[in-house]
Protein backbone atom coordinates (compact mmCIF):
# COMPACT_ATOMS: atom_id res chain seq x y z
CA UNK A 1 68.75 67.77 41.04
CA UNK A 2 71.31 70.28 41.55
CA UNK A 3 73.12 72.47 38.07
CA UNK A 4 75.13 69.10 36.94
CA UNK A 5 77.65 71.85 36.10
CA UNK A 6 77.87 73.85 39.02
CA UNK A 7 80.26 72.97 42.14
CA UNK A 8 78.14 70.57 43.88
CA UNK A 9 79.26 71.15 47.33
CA UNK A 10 77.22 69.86 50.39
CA UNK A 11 73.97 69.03 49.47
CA UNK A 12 70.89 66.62 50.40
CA UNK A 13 71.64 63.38 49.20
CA UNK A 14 67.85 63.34 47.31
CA UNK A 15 68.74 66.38 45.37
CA UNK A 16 72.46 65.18 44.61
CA UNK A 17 73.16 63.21 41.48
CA UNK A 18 73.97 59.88 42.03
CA UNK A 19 77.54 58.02 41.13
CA UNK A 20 77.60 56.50 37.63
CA UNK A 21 79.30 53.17 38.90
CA UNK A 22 78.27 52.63 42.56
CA UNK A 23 75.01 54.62 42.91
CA UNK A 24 75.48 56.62 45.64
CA UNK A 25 74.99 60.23 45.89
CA UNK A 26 77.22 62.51 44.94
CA UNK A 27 78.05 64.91 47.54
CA UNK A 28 80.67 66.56 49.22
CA UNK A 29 84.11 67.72 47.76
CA UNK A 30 85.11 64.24 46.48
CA UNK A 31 83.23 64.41 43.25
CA UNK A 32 84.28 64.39 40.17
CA UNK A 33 82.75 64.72 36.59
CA UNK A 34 83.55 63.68 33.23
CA UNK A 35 81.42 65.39 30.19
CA UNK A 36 82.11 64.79 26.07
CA UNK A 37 79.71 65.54 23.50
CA UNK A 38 78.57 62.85 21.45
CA UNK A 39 76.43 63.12 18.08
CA UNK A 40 76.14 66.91 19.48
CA UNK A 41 74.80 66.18 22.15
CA UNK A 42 76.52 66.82 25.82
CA UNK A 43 77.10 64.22 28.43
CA UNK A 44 78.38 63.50 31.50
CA UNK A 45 78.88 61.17 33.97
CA UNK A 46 79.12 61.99 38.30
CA UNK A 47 81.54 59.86 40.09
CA UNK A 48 81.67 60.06 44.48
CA UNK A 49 85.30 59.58 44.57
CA UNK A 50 88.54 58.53 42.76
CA UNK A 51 87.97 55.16 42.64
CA UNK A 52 84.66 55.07 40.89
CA UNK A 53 85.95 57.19 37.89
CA UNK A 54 88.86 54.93 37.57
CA UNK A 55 86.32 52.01 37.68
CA UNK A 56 84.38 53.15 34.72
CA UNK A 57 87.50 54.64 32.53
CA UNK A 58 88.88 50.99 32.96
């Protein structure tokens, strides 16, 4: 998988990360990414487009 904190760009769909609400691969300029830390540890979450992240922020 591509740096999950580098700009993602175009890249093969197998080696993208895939969308934390539909699945699909996230690629392209349309990403976006939402990262906290929780219990010190660092997450995030890849979304393909707007809708998706607005999906799983609710």
């Amino acid at each position: 998988m591509v740096d999950p904190t580098s700009d993602i760009g175009d890249v093969d769909p197998e080696d993208a990360p895939a969308c934390a609400v539909c699945g699909a691969a996230v690629t392209g300029d349309e990403h976006r990414v939402r990262s906290w830390v929780e219990d010190g540890n660092v997450e995030h979450r890849h979304f393909c487009d707007d809708d998706c992240l607005e999906e799983w922020d609710g």
